[in-house]
Structures are given as structure tokens and as C-alpha cells.
PDB file of N, CA and C in Angstrom:
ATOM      1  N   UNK A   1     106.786 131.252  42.886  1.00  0.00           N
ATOM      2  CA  UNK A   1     107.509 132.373  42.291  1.00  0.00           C
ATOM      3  C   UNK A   1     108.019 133.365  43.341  1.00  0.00           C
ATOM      4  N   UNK A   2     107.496 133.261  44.581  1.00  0.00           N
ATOM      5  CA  UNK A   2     108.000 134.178  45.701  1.00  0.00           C
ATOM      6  C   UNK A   2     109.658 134.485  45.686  1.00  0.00           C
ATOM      7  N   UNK A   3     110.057 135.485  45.313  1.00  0.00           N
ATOM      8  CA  UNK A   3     111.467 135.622  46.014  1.00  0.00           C
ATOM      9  C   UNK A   3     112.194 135.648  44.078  1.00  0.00           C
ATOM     10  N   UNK A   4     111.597 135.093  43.182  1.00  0.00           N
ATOM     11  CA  UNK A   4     111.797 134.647  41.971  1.00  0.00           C
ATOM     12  C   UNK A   4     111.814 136.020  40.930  1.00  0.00           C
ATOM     13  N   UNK A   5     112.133 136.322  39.883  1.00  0.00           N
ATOM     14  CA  UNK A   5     111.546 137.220  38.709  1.00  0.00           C
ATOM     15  C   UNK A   5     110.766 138.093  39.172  1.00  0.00           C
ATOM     16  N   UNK A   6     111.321 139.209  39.926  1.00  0.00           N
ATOM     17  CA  UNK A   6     111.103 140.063  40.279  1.00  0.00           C
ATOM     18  C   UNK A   6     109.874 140.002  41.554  1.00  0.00           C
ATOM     19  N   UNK A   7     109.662 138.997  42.225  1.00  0.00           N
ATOM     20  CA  UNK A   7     108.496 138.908  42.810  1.00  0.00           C
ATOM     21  C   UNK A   7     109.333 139.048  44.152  1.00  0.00           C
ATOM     22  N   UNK A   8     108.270 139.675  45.173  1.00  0.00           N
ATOM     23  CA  UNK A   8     108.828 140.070  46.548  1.00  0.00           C
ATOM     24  C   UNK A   8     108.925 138.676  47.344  1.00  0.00           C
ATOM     25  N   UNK A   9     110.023 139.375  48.816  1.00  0.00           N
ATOM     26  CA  UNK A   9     110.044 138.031  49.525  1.00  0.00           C
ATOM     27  C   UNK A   9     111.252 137.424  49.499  1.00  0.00           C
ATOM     28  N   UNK A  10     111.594 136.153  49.995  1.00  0.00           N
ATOM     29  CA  UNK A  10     112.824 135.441  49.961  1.00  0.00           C
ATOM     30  C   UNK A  10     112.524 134.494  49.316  1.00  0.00           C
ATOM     31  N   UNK A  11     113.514 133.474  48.601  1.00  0.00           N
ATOM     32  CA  UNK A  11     113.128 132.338  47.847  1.00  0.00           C
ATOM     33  C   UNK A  11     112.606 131.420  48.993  1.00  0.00           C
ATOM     34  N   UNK A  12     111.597 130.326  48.528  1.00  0.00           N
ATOM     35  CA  UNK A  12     111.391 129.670  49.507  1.00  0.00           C
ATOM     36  C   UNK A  12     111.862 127.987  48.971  1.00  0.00           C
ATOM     37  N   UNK A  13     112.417 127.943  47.905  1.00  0.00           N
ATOM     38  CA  UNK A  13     112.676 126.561  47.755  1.00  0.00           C
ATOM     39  C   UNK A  13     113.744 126.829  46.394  1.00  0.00           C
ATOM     40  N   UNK A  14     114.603 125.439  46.486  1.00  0.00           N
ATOM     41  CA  UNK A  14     115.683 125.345  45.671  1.00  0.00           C
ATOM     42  C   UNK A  14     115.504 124.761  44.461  1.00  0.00           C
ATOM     43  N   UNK A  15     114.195 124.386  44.286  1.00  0.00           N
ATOM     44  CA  UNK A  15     113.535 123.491  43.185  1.00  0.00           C
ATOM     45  C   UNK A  15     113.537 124.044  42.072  1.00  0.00           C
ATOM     46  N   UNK A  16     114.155 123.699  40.942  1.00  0.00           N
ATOM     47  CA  UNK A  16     113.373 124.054  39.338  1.00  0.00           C
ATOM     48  C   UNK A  16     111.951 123.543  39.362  1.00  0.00           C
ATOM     49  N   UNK A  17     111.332 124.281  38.460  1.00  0.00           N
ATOM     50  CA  UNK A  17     109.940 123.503  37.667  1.00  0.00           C
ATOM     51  C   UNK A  17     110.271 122.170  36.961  1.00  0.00           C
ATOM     52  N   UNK A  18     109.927 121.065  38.080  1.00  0.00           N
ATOM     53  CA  UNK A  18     109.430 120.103  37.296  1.00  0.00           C
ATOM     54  C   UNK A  18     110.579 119.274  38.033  1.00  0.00           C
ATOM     55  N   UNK A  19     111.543 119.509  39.213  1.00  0.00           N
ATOM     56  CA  UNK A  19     112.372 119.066  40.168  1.00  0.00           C
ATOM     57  C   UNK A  19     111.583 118.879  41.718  1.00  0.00           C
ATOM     58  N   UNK A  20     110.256 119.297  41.645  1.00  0.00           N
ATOM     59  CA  UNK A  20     109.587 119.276  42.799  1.00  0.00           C
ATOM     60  C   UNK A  20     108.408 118.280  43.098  1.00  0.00           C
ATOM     61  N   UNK A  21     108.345 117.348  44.494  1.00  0.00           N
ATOM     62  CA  UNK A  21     107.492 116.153  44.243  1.00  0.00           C
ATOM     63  C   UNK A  21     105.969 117.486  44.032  1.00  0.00           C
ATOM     64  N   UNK A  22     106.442 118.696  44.435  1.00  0.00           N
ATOM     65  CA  UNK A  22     105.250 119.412  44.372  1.00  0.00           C
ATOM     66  C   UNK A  22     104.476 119.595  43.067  1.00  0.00           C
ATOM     67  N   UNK A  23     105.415 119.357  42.830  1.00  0.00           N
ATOM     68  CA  UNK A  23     104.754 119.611  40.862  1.00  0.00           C
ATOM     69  C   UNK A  23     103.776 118.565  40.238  1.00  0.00           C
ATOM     70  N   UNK A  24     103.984 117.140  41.200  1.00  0.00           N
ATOM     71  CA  UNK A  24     103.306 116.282  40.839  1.00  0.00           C
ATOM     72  C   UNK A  24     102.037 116.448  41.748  1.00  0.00           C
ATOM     73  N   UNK A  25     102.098 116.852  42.613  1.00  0.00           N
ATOM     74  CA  UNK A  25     100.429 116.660  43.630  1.00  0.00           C
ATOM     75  C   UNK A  25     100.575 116.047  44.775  1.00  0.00           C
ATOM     76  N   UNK A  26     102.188 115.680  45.250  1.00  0.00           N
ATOM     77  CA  UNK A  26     102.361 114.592  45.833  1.00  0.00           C
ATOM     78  C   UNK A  26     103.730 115.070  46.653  1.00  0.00           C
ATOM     79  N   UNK A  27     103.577 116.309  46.943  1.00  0.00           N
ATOM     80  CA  UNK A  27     103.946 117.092  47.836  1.00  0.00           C
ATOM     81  C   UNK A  27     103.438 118.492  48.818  1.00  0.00           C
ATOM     82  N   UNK A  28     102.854 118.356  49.750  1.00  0.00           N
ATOM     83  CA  UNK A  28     102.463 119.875  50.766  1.00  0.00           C
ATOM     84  C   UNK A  28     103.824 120.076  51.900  1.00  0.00           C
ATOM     85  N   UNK A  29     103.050 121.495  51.679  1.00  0.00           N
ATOM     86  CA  UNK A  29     103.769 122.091  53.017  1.00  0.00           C
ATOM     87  C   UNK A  29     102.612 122.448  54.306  1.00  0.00           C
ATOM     88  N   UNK A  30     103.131 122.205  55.481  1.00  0.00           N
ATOM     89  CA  UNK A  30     101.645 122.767  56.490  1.00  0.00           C
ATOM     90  C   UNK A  30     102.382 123.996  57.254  1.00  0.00           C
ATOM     91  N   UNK A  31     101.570 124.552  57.710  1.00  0.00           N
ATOM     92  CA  UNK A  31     101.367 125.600  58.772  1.00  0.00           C
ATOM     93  C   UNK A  31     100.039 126.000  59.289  1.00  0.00           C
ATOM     94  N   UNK A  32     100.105 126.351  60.412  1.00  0.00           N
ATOM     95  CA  UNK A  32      99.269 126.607  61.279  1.00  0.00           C
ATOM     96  C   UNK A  32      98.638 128.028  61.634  1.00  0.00           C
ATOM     97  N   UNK A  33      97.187 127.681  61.544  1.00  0.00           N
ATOM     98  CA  UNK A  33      96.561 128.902  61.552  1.00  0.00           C
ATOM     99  C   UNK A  33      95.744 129.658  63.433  1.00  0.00           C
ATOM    100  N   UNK A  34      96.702 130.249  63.826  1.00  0.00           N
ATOM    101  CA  UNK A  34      96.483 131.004  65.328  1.00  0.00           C
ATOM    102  C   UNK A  34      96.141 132.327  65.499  1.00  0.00           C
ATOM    103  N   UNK A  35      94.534 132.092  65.371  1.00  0.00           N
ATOM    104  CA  UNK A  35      93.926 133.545  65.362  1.00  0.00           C
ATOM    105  C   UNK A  35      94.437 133.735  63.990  1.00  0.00           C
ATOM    106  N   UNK A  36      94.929 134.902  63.930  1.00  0.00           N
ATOM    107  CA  UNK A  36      95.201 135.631  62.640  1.00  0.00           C
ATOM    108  C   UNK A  36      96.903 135.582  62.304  1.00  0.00           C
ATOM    109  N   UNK A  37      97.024 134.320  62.587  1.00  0.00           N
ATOM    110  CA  UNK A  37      98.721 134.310  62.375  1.00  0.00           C
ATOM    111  C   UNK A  37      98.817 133.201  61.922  1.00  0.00           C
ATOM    112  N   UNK A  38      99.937 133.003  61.239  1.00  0.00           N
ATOM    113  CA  UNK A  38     100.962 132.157  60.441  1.00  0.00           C
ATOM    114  C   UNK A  38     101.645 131.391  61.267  1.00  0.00           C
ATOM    115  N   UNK A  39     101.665 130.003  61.622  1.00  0.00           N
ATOM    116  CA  UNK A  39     102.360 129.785  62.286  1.00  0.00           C
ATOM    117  C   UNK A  39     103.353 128.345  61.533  1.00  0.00           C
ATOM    118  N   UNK A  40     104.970 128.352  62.031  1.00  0.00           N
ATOM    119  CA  UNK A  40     105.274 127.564  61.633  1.00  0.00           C
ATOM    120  C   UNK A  40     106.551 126.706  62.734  1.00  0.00           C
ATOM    121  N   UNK A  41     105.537 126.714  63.880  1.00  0.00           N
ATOM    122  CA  UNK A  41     106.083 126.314  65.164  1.00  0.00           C
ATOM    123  C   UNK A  41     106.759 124.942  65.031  1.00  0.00           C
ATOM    124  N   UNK A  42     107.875 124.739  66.069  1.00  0.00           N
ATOM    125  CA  UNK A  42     108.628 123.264  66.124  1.00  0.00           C
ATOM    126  C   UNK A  42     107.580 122.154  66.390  1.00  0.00           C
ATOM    127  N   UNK A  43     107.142 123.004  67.564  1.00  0.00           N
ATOM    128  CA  UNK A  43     106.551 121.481  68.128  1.00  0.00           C
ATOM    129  C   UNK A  43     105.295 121.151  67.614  1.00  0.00           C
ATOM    130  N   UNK A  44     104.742 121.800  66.922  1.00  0.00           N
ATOM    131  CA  UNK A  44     103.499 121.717  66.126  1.00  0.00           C
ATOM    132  C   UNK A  44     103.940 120.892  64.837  1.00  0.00           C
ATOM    133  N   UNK A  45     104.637 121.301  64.473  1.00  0.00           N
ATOM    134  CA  UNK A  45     105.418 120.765  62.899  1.00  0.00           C
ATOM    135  C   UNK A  45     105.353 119.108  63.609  1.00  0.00           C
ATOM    136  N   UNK A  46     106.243 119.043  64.815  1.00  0.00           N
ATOM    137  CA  UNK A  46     106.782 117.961  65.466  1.00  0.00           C
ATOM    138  C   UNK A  46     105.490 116.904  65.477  1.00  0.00           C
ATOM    139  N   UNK A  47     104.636 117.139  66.056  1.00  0.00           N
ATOM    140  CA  UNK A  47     103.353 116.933  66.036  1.00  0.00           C
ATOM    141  C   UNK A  47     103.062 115.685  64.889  1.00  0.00           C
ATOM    142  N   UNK A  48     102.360 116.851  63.857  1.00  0.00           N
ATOM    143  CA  UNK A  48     102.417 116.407  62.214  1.00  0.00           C
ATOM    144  C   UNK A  48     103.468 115.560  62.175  1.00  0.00           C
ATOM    145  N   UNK A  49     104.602 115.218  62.046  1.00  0.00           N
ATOM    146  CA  UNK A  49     105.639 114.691  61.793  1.00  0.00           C
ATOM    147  C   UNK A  49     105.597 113.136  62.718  1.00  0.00           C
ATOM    148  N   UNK A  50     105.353 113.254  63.656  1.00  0.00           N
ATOM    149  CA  UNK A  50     104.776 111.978  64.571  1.00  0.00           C
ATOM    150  C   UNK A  50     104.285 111.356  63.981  1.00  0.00           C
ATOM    151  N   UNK A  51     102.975 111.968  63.224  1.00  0.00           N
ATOM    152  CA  UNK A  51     101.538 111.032  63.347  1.00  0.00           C
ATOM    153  C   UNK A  51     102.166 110.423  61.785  1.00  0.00           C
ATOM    154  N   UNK A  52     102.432 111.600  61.284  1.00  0.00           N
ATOM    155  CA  UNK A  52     102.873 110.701  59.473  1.00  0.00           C
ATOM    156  C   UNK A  52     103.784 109.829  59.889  1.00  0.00           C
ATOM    157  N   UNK A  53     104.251 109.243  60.938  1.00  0.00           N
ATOM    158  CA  UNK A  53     105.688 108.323  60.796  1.00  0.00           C
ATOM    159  C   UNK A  53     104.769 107.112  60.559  1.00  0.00           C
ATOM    160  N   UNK A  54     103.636 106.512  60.848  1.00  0.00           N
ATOM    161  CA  UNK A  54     102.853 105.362  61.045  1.00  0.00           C
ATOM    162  C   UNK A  54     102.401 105.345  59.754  1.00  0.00           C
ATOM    163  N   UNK A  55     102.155 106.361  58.726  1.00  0.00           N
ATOM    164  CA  UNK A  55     101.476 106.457  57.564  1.00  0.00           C
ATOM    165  C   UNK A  55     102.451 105.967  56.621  1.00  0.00           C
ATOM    166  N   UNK A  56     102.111 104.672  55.773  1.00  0.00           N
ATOM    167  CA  UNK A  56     103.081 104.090  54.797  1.00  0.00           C
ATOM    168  C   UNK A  56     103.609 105.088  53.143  1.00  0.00           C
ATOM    169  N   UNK A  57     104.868 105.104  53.269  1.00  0.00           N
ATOM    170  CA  UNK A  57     105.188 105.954  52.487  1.00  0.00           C
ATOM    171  C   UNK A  57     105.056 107.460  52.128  1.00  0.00           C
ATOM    172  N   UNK A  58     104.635 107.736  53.411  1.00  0.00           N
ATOM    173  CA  UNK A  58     104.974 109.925  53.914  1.00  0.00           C
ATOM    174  C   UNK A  58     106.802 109.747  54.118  1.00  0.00           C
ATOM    175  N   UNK A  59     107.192 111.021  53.209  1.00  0.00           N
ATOM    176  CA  UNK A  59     108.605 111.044  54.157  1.00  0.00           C
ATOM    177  C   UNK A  59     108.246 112.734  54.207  1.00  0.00           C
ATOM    178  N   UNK A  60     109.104 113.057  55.323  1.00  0.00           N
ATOM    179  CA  UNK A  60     108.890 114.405  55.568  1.00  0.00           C
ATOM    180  C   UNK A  60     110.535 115.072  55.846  1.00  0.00           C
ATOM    181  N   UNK A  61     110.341 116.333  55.495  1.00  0.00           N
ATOM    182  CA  UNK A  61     111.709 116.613  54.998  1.00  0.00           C
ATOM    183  C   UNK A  61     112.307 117.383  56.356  1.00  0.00           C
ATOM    184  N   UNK A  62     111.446 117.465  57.648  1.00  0.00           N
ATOM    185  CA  UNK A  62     112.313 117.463  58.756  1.00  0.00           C
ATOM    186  C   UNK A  62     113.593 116.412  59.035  1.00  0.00           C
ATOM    187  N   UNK A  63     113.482 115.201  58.106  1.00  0.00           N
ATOM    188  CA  UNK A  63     114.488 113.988  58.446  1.00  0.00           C
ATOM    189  C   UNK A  63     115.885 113.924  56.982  1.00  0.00           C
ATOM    190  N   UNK A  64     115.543 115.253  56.189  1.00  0.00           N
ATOM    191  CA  UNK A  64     116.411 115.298  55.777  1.00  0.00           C
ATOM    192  C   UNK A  64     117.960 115.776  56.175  1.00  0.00           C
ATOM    193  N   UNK A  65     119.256 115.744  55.435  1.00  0.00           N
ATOM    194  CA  UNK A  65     120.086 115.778  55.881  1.00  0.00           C
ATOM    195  C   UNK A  65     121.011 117.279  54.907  1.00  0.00           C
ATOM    196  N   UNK A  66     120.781 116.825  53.927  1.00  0.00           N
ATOM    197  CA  UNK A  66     121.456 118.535  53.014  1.00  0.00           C
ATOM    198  C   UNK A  66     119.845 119.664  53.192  1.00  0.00           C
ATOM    199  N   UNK A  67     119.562 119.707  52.678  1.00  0.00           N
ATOM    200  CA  UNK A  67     118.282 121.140  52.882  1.00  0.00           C
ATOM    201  C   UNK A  67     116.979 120.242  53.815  1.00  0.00           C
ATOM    202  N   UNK A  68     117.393 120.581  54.758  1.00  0.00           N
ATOM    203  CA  UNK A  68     116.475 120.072  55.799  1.00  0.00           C
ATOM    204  C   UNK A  68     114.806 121.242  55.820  1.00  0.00           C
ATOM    205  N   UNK A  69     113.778 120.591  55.567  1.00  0.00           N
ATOM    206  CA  UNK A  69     112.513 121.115  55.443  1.00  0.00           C
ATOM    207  C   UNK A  69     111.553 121.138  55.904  1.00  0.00           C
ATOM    208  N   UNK A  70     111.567 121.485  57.430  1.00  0.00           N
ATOM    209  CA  UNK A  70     110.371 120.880  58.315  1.00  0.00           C
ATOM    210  C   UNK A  70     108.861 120.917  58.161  1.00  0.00           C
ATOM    211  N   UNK A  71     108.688 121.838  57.607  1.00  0.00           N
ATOM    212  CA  UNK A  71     107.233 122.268  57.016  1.00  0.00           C
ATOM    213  C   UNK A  71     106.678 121.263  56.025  1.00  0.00           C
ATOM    214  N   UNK A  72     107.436 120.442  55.456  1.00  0.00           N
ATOM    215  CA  UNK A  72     107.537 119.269  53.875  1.00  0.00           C
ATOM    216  C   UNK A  72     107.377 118.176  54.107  1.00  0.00           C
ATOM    217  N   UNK A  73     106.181 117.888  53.328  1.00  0.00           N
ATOM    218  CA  UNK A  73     105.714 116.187  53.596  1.00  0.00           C
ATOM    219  C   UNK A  73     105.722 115.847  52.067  1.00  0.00           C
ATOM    220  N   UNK A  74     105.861 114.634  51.661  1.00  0.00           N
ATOM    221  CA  UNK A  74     105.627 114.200  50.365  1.00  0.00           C
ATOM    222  C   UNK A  74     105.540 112.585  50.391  1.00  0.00           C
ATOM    223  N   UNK A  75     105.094 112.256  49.380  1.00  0.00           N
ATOM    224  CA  UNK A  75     104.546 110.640  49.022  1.00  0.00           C
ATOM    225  C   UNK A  75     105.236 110.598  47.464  1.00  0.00           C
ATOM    226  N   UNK A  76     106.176 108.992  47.710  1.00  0.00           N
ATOM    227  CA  UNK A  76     106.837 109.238  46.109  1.00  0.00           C
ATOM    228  C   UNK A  76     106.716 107.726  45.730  1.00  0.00           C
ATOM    229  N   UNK A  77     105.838 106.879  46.935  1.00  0.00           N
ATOM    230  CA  UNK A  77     105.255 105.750  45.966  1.00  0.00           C
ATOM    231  C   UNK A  77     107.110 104.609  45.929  1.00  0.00           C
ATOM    232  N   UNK A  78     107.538 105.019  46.720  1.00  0.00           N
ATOM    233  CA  UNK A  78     108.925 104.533  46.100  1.00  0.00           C
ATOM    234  C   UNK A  78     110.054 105.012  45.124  1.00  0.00           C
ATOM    235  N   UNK A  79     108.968 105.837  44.125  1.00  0.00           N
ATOM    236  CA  UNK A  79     109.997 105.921  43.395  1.00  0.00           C
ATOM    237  C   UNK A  79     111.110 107.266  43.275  1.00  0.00           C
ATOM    238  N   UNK A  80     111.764 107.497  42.301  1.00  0.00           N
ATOM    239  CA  UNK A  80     112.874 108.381  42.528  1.00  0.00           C
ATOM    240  C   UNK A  80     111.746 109.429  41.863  1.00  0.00           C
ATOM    241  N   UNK A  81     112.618 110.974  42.303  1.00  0.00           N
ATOM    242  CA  UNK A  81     112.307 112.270  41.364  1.00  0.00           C
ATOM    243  C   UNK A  81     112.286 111.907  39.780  1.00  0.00           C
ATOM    244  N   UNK A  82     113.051 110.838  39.405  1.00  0.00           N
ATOM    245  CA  UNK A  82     113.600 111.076  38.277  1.00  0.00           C
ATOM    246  C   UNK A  82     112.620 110.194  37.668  1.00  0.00           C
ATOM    247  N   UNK A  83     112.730 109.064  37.797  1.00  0.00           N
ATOM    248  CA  UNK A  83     111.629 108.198  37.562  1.00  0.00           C
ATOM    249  C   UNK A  83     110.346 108.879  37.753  1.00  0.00           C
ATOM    250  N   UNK A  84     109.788 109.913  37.902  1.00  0.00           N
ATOM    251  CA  UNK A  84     108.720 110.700  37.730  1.00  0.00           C
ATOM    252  C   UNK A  84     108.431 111.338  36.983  1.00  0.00           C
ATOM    253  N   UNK A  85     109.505 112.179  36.849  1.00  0.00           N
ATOM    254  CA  UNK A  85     109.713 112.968  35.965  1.00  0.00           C
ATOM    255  C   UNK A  85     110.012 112.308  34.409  1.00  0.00           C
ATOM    256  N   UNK A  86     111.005 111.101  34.009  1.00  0.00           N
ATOM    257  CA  UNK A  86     110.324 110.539  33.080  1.00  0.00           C
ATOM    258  C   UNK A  86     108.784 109.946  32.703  1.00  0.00           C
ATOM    259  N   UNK A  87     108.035 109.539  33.572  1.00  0.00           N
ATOM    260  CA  UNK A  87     106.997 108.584  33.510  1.00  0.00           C
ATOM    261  C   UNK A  87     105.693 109.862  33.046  1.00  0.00           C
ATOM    262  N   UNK A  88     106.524 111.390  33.441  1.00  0.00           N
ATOM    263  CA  UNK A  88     105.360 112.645  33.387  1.00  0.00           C
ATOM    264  C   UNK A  88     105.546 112.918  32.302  1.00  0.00           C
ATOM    265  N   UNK A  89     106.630 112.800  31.321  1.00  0.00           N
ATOM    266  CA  UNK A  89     107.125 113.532  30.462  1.00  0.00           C
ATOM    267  C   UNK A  89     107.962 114.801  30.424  1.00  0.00           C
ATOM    268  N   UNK A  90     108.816 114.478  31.270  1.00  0.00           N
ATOM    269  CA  UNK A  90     109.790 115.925  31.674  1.00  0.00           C
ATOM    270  C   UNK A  90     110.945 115.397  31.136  1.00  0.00           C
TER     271      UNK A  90
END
């Protein structure tokens, strides 16, 4: 809801409810915790993003091409958003 219906902040994603692999369980975001900071460094991200390339069926949304998402990992099993979203009842 950040950034959303009156809530402070910037939006942080373009997703409707129920358009997100997040909605299913089968999407995170990471960042890094330094001392008492937030971190959401390249080469750290870069890092993470390495090691999931070996892991069958992670895609991570640094390798996207319209809203590129470096922080975004998700598992979709193959299948489409949509095909999920029917099979959930959406």
C-alpha cells in the first residue's frame, strides 16, 4: 500500500492485487541489512542474482526488459501470471 490511498512514500510497484507473483508466495524482494541501514546495493543485488542463475526456475527481474526490478526474484513453475491467477480463482 506504500505510496497508495493515502499512504506515505512513492509507489513501489505497478501491480494490481492479484497481478503479482507476490500475491501467490512465490515472489520476494531482498535487501540488505548494514549496521542500521537499508541497503539496496548493485553489486550485492548482483551477487544474489549470480547464485539464483544455477537455481532451476528463479527468474529475477534484474533481466527484465520493460520495468526492470533488481531487488525481484520469483518462481512461476513455468507457468504464466494468468494461468495462476485462474488456477487461484482470480
Amino acid at each position: 500500500q506504500q505510496g497508495r490511498n493515502g499512504n506515505p512514500g512513492p509507489k513501489v510497484t505497478n501491480a494490481k492485487g492479484g497481478y503479482s507473483w507476490h500475491n501467490f508466495g512465490l515472489a520476494w524482494d531482498i535487501a540488505f541489512i548494514c549496521g542500521n541501514s537499508v541497503k539496496y546495493d548493485d553489486w550485492m543485488i548482483d551477487i544474489a542474482a549470480q547464485a539464483s542463475q544455477g537455481i532451476s526456475g528463479i527468474e529475477w527481474g534484474g533481466n527484465w526488459t520493460g520495468f526492470v526490478d533488481r531487488p525481484h526474484f520469483q518462481i512461476t513453475s513455468g507457468k504464466t501470471l494468468e494461468q495462476m491467477r485462474r488456477e487461484k480463482g482470480f
